[in-house]
PDB file of N, CA and C in Angstrom:
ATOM      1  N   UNK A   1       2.631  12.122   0.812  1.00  0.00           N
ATOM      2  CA  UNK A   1       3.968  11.592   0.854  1.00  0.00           C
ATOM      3  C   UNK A   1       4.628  11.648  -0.515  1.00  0.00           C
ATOM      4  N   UNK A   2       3.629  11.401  -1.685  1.00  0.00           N
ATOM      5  CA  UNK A   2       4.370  11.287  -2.611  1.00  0.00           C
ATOM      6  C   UNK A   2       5.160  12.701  -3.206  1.00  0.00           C
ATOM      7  N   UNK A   3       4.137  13.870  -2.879  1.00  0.00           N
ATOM      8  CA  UNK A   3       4.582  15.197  -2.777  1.00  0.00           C
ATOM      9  C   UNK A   3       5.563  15.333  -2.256  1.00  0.00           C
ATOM     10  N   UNK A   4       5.868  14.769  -1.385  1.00  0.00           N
ATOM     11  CA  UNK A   4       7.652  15.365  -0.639  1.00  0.00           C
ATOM     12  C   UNK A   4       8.713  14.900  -1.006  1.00  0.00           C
ATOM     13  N   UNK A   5       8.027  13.376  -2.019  1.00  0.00           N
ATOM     14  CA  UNK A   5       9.842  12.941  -3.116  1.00  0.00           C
ATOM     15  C   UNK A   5       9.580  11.596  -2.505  1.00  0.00           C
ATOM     16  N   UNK A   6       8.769  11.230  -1.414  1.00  0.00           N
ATOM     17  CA  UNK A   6       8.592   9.370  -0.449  1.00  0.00           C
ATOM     18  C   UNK A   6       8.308   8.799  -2.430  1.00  0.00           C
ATOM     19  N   UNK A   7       9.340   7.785  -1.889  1.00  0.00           N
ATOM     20  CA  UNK A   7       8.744   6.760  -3.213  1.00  0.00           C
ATOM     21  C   UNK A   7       9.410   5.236  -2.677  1.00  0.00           C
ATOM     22  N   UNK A   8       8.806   4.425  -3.512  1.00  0.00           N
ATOM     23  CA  UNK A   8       8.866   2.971  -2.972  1.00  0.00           C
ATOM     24  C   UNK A   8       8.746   2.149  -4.387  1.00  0.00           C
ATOM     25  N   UNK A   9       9.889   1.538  -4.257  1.00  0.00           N
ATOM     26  CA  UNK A   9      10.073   0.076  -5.536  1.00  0.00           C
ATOM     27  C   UNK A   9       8.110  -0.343  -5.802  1.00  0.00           C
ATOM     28  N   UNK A  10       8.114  -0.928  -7.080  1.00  0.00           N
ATOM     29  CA  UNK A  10       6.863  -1.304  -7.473  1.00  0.00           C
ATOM     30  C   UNK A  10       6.844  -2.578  -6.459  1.00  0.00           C
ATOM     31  N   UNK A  11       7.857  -3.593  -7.059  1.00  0.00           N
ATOM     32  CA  UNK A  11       7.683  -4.735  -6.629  1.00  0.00           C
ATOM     33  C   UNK A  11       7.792  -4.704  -4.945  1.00  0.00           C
ATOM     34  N   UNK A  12       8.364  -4.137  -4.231  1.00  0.00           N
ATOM     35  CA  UNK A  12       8.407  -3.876  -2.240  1.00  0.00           C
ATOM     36  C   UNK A  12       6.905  -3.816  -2.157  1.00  0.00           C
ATOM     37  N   UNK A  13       5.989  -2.901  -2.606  1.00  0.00           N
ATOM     38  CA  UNK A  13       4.635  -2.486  -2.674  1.00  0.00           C
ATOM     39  C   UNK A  13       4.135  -4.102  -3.085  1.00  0.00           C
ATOM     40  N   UNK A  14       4.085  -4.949  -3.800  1.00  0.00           N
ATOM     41  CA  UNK A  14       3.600  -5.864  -4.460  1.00  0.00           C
ATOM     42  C   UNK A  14       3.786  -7.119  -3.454  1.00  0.00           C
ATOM     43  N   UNK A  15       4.888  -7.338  -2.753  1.00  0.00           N
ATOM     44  CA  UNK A  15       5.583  -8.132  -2.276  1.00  0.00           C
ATOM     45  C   UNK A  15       4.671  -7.997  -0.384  1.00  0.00           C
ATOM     46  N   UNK A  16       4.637  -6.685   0.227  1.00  0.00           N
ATOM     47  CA  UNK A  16       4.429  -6.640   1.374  1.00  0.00           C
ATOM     48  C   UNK A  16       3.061  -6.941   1.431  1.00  0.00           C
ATOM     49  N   UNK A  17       1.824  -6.165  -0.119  1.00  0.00           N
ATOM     50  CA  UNK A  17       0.638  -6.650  -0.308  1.00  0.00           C
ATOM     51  C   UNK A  17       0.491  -8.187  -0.302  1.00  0.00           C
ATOM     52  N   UNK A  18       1.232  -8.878  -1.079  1.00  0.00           N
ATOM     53  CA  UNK A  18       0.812 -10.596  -0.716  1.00  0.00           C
ATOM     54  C   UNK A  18       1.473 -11.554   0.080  1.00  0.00           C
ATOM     55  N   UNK A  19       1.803 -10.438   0.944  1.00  0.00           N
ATOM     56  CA  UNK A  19       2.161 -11.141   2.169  1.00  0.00           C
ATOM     57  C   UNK A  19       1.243 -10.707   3.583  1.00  0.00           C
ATOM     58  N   UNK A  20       0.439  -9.975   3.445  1.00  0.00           N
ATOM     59  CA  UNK A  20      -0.604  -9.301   4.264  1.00  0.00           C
ATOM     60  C   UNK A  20       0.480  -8.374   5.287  1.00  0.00           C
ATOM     61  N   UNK A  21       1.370  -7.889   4.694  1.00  0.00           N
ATOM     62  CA  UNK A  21       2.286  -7.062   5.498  1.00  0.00           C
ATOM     63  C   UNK A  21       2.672  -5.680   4.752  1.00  0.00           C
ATOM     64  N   UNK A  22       1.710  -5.048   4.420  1.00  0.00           N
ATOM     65  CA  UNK A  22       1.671  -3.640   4.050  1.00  0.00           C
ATOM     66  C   UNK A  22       1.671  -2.681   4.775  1.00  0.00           C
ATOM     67  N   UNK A  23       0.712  -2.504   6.157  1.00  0.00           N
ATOM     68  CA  UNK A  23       0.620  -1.648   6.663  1.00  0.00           C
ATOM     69  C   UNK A  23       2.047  -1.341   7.728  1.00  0.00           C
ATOM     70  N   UNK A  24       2.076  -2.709   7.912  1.00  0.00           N
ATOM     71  CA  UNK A  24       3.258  -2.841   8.961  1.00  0.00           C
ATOM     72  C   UNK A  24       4.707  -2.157   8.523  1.00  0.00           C
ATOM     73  N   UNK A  25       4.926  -2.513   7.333  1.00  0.00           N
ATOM     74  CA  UNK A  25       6.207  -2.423   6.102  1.00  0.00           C
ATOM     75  C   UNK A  25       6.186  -0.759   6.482  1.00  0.00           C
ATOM     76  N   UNK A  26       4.934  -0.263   6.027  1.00  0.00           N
ATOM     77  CA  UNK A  26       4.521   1.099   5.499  1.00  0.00           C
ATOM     78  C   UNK A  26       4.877   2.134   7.335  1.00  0.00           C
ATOM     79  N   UNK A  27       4.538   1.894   7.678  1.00  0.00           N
ATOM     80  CA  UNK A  27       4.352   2.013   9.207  1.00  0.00           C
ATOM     81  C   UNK A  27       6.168   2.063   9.576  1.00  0.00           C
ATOM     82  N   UNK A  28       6.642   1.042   9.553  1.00  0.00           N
ATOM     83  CA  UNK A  28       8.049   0.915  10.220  1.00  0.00           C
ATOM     84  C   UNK A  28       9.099   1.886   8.662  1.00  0.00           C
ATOM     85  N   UNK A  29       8.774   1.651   7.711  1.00  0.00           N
ATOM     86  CA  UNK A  29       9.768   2.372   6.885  1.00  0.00           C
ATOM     87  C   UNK A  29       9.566   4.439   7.093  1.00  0.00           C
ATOM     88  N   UNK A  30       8.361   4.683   7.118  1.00  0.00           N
ATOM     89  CA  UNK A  30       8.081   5.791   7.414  1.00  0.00           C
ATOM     90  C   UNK A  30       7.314   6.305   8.937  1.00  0.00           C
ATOM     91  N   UNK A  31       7.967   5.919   9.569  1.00  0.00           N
ATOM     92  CA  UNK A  31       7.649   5.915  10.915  1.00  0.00           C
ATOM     93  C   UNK A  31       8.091   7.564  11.285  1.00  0.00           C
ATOM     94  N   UNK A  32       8.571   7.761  10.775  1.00  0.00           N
ATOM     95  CA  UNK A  32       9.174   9.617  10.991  1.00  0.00           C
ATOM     96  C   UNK A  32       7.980  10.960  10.459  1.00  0.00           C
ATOM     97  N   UNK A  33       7.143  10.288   9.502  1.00  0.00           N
ATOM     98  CA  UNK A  33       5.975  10.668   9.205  1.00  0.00           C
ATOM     99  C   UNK A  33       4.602  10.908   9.878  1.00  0.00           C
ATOM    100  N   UNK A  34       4.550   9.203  10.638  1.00  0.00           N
ATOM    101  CA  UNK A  34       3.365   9.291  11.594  1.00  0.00           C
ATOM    102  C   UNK A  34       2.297   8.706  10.955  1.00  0.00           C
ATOM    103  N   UNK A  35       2.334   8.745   9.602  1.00  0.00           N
ATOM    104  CA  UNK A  35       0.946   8.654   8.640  1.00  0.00           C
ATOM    105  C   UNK A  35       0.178   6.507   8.610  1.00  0.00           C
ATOM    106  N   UNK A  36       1.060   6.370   9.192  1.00  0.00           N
ATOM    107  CA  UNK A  36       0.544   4.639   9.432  1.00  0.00           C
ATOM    108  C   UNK A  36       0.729   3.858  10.950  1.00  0.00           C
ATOM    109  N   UNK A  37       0.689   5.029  11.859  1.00  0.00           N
ATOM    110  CA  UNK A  37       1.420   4.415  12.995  1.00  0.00           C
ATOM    111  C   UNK A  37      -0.046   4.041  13.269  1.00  0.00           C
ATOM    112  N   UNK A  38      -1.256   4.731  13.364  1.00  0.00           N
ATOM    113  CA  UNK A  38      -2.162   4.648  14.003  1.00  0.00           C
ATOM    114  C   UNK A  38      -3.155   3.579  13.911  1.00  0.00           C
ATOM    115  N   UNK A  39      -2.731   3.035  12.056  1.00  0.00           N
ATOM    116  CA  UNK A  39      -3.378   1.799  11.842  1.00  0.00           C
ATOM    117  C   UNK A  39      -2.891   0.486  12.011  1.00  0.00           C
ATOM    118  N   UNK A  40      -1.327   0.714  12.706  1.00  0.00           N
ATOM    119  CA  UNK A  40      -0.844  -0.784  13.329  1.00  0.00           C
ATOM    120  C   UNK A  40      -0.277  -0.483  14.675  1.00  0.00           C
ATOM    121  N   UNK A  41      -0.601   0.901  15.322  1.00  0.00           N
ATOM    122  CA  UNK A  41      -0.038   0.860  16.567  1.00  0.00           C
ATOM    123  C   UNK A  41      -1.166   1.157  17.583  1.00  0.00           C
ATOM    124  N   UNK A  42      -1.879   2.410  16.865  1.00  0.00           N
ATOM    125  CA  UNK A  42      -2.959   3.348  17.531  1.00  0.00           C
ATOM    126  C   UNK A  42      -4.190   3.231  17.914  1.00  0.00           C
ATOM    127  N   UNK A  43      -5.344   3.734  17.331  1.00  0.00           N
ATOM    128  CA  UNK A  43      -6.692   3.408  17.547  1.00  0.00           C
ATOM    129  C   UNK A  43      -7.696   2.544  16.999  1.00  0.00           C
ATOM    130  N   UNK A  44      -6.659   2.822  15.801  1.00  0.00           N
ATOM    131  CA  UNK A  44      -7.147   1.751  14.352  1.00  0.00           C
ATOM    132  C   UNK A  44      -6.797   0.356  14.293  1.00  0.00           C
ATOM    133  N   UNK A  45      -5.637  -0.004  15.433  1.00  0.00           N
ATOM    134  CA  UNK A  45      -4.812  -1.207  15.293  1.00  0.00           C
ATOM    135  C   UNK A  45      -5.513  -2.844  14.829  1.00  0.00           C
ATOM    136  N   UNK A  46      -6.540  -2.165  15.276  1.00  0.00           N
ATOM    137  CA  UNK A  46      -7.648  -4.307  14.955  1.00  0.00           C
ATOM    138  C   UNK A  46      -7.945  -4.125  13.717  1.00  0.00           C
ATOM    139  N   UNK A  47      -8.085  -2.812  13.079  1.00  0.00           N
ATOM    140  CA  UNK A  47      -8.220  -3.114  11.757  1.00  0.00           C
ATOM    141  C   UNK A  47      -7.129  -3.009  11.005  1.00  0.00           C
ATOM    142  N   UNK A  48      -6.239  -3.114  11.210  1.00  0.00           N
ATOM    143  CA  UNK A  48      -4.744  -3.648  10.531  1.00  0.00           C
ATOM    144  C   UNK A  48      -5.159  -4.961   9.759  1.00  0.00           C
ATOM    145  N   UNK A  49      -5.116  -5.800  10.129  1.00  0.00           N
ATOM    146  CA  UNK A  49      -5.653  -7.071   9.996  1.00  0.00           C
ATOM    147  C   UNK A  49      -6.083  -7.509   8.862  1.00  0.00           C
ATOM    148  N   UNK A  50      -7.454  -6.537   8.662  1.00  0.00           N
ATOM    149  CA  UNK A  50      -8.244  -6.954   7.672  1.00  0.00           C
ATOM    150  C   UNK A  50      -7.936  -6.154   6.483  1.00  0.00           C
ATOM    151  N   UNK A  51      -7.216  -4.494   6.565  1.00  0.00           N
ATOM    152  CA  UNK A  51      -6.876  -4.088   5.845  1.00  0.00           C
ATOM    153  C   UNK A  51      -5.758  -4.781   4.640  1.00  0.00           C
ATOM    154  N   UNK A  52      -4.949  -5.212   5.864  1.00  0.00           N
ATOM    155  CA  UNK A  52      -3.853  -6.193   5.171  1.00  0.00           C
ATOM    156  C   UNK A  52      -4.176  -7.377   4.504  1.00  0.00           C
ATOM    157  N   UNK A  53      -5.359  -8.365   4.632  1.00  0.00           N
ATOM    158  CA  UNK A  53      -5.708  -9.231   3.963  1.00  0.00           C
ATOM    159  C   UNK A  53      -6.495  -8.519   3.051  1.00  0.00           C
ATOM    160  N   UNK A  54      -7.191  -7.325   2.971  1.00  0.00           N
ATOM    161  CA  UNK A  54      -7.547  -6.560   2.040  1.00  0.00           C
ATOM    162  C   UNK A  54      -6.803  -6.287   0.570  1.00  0.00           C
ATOM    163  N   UNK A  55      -6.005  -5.885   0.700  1.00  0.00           N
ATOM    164  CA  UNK A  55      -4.972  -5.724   0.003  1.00  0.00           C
ATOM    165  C   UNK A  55      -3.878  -6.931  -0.887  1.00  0.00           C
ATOM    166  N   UNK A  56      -3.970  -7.888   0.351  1.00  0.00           N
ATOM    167  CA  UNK A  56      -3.490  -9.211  -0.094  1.00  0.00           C
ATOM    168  C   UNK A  56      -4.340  -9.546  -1.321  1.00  0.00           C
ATOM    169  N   UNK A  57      -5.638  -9.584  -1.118  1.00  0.00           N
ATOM    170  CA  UNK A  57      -6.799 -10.064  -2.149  1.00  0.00           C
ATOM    171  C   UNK A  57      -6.616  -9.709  -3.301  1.00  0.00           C
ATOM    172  N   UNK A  58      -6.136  -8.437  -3.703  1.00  0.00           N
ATOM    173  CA  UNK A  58      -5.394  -7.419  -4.542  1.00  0.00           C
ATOM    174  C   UNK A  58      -4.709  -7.663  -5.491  1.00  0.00           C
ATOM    175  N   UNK A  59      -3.474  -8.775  -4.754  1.00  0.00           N
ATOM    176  CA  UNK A  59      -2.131  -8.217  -5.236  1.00  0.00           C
ATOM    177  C   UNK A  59      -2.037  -8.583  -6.468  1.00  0.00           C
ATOM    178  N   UNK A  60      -2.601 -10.145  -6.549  1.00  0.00           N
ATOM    179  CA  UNK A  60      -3.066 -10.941  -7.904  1.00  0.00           C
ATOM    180  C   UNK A  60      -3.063  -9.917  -9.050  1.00  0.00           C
ATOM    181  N   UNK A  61      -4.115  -9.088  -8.828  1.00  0.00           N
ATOM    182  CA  UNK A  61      -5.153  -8.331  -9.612  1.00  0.00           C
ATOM    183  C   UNK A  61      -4.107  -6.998 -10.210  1.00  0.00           C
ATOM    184  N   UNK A  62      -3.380  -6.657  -9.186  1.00  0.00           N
ATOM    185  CA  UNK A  62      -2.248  -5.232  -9.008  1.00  0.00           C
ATOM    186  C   UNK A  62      -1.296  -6.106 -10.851  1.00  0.00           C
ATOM    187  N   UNK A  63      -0.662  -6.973  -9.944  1.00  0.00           N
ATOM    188  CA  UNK A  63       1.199  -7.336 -10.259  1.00  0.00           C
ATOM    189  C   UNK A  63       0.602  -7.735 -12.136  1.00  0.00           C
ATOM    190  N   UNK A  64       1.397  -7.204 -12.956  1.00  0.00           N
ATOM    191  CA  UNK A  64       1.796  -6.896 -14.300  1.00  0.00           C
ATOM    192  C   UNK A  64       0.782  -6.266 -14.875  1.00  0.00           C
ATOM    193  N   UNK A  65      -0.314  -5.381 -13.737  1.00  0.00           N
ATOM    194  CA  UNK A  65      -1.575  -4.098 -14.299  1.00  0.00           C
ATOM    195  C   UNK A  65      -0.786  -3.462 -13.928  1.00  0.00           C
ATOM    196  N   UNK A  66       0.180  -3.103 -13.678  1.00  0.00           N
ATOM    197  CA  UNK A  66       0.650  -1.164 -12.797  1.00  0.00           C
ATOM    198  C   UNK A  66       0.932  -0.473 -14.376  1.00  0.00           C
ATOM    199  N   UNK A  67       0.817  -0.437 -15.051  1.00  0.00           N
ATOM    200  CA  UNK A  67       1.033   0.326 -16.256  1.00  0.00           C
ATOM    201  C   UNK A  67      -0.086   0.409 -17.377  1.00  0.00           C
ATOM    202  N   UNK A  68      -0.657  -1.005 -17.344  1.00  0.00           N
ATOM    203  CA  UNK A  68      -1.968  -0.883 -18.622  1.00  0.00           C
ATOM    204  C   UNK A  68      -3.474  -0.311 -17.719  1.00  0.00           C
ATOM    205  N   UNK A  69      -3.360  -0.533 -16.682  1.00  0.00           N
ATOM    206  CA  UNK A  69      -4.304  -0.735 -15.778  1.00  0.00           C
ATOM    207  C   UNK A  69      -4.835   0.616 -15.263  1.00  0.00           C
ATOM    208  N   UNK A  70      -3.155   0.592 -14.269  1.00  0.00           N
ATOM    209  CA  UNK A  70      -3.097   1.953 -13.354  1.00  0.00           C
ATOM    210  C   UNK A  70      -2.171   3.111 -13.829  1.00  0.00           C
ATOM    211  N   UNK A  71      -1.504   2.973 -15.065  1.00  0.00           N
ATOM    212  CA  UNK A  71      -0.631   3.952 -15.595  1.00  0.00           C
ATOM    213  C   UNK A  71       0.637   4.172 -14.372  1.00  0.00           C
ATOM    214  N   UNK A  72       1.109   3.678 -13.983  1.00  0.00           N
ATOM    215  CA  UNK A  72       2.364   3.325 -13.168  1.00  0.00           C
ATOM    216  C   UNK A  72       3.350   2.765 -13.531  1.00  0.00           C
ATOM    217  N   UNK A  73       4.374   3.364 -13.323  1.00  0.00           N
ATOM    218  CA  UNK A  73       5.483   2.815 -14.295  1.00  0.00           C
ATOM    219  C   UNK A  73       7.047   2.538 -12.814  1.00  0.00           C
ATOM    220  N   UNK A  74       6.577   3.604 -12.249  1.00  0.00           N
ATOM    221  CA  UNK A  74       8.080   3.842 -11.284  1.00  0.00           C
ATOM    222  C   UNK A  74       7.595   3.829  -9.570  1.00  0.00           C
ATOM    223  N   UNK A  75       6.655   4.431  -9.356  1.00  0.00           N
ATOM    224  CA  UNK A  75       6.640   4.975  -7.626  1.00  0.00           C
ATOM    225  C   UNK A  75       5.276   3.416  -7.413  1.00  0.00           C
ATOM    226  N   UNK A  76       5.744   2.641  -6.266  1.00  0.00           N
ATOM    227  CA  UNK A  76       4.777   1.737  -5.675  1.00  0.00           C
ATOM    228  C   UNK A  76       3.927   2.821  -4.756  1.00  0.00           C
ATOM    229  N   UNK A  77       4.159   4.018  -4.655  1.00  0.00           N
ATOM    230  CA  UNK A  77       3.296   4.528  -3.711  1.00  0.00           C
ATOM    231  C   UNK A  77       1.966   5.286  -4.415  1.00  0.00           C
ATOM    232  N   UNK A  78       2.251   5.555  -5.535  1.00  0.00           N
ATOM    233  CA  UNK A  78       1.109   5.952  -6.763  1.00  0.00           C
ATOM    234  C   UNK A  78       0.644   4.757  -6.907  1.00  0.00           C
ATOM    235  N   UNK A  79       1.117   3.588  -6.823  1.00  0.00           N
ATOM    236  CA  UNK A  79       0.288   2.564  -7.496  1.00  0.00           C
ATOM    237  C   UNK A  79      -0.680   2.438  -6.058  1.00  0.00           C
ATOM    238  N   UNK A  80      -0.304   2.082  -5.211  1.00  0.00           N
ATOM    239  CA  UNK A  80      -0.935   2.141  -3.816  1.00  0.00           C
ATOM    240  C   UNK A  80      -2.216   3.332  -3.362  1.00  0.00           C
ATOM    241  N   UNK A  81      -2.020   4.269  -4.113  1.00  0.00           N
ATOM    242  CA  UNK A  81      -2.623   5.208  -4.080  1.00  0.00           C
ATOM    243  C   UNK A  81      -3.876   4.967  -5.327  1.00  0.00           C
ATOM    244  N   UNK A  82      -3.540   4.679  -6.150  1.00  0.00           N
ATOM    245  CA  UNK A  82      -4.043   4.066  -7.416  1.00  0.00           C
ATOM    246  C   UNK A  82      -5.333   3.032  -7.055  1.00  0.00           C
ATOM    247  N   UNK A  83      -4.569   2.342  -6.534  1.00  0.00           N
ATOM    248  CA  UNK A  83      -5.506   1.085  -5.881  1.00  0.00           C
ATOM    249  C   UNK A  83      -6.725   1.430  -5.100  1.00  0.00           C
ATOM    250  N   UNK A  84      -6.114   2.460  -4.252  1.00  0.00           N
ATOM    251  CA  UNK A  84      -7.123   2.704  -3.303  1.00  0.00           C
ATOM    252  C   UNK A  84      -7.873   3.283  -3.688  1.00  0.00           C
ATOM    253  N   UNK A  85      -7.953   3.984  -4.775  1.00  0.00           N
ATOM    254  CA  UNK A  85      -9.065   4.621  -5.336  1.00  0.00           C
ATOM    255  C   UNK A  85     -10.176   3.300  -6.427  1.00  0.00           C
ATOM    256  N   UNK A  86      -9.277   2.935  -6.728  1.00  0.00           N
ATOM    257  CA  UNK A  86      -9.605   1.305  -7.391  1.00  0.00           C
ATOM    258  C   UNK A  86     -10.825   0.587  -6.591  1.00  0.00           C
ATOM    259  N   UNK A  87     -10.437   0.588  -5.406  1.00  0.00           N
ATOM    260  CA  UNK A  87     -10.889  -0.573  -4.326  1.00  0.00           C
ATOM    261  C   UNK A  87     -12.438   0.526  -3.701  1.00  0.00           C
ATOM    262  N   UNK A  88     -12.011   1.999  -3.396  1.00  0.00           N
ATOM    263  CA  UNK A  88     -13.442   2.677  -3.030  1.00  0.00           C
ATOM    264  C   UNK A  88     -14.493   3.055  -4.132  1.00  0.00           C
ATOM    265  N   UNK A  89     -14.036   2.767  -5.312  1.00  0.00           N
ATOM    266  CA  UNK A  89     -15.099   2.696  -6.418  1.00  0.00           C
ATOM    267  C   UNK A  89     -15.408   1.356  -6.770  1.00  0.00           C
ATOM    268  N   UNK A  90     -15.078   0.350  -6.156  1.00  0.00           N
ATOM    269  CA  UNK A  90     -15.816  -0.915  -6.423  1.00  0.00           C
ATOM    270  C   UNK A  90     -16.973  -1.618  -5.460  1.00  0.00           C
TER     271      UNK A  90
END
């Protein structure tokens, strides 16, 4: 997504994470994509849930690191991307 120009405010990214409403956010804003329907609509849907409190756990840890941390300055979707690489090496 980020390849095609998709970008997203830091703080929207920060905000939907500590609210356990990321996937959903992510899902309904790019719904023309397809790329999140499956984890709050599809096969994946029960694990919505935990992903999203996943992430919630996060946000603490994310909000005033996106630059010393994760080298992020502008796109919440690099930082998101960032993270997730964050979160499968821990």
């Amino acid at each position: 997504m980020i390849d095609l120009g998709y970008s997203e405010k830091i703080e929207a990214i920060e905000k939907e994470m500590a609210t356990e409403n990321l996937l959903e956010y992510l899902s309904s804003k790019y719904k023309d994509t397809g790329l999140f329907s499956e984890l709050v609509e599809g096969a994946y849907k029960g694990e919505a849930p935990e992903l999203n409190n996943t992430f919630s756990q996060w946000s603490g840890y994310v909000e005033g690191n996106e630059c010393r941390r994760f080298m992020v300055k502008k796109n919440g979707l690099t930082l998101l991307s960032s993270l997730c690489l964050e979160m499968l090496s821990d």
